[in-house]
Protein backbone atom coordinates (compact mmCIF):
# COMPACT_ATOMS: atom_id res chain seq x y z
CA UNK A 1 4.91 -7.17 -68.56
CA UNK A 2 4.63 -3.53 -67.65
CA UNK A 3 2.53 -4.71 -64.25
CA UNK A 4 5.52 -7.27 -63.71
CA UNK A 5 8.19 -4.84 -64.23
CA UNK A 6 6.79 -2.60 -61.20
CA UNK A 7 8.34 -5.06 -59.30
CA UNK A 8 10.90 -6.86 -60.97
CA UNK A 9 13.17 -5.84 -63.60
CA UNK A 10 15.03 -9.23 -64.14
CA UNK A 11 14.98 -12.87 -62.89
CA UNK A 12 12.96 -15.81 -63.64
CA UNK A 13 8.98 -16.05 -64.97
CA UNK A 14 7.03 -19.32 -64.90
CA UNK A 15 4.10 -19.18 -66.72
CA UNK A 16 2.00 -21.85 -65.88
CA UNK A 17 -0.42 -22.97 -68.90
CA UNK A 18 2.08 -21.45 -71.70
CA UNK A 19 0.73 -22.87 -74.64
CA UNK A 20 3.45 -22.15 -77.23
CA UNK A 21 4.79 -19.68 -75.46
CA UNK A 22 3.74 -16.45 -76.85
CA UNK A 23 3.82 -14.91 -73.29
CA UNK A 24 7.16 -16.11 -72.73
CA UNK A 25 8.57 -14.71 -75.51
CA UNK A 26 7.52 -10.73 -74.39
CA UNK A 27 9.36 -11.71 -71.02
CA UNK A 28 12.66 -12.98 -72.48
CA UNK A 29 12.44 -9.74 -74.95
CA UNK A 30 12.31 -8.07 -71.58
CA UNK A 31 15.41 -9.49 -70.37
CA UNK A 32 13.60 -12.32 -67.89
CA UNK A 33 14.64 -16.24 -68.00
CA UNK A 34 11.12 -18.23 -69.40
CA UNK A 35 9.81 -21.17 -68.36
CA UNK A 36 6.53 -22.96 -68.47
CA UNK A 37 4.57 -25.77 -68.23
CA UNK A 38 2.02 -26.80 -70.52
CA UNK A 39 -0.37 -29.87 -70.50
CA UNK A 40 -0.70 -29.79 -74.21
CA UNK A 41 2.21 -32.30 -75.88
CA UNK A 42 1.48 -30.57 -79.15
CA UNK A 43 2.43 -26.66 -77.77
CA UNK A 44 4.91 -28.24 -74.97
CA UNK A 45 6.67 -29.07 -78.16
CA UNK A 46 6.80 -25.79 -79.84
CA UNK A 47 7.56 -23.64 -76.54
CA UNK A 48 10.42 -26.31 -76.15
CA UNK A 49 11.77 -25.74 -79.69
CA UNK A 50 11.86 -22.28 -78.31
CA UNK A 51 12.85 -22.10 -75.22
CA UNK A 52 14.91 -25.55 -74.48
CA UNK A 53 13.46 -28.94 -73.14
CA UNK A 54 14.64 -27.74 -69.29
CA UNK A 55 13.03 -24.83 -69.67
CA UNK A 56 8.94 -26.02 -70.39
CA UNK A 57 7.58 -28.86 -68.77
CA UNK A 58 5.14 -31.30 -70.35
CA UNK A 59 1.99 -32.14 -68.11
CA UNK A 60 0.36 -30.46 -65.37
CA UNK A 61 1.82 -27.96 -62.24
CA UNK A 62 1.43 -30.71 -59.61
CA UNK A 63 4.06 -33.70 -62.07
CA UNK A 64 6.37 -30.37 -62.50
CA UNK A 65 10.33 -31.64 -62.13
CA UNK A 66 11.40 -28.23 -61.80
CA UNK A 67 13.65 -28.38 -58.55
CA UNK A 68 12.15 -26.61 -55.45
CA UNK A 69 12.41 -22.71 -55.05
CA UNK A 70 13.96 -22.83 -58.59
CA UNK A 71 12.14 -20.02 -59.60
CA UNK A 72 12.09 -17.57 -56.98
């Protein structure tokens, strides 16, 4: 987060591979929106309880339904 925060302070972070979301967490403590996507259904699941269905994706980068330049 500390390399992030050189260049943003605030916005959006997509971390792709989340897992449950451990990542994710640190960024939202650091006052960023999370979202991921995660192949596994098992840690999809968790990060979801976490962080909201809309916000982590189930299955890989390419099936992604987040809309285009969402996340910039």
């Amino acid at each position: 987060m500390h390399l992030i925060k050189q260049y943003r302070s605030t916005g959006k972070v997509l971390d792709i591979g989340c897992a449950t979301g451990y990542f994710l967490e640190v960024a939202e403590e650091e006052g960023f929106e999370p979202f991921g996507v995660e192949y596994s259904a098992y840690a999809a699941e968790i990060a979801q309880n976490k962080f909201g269905v809309n916000n982590i994706f189930n299955g890989t980068l390419e099936q992604c339904n987040f809309p285009e330049r969402y996340l910039m």
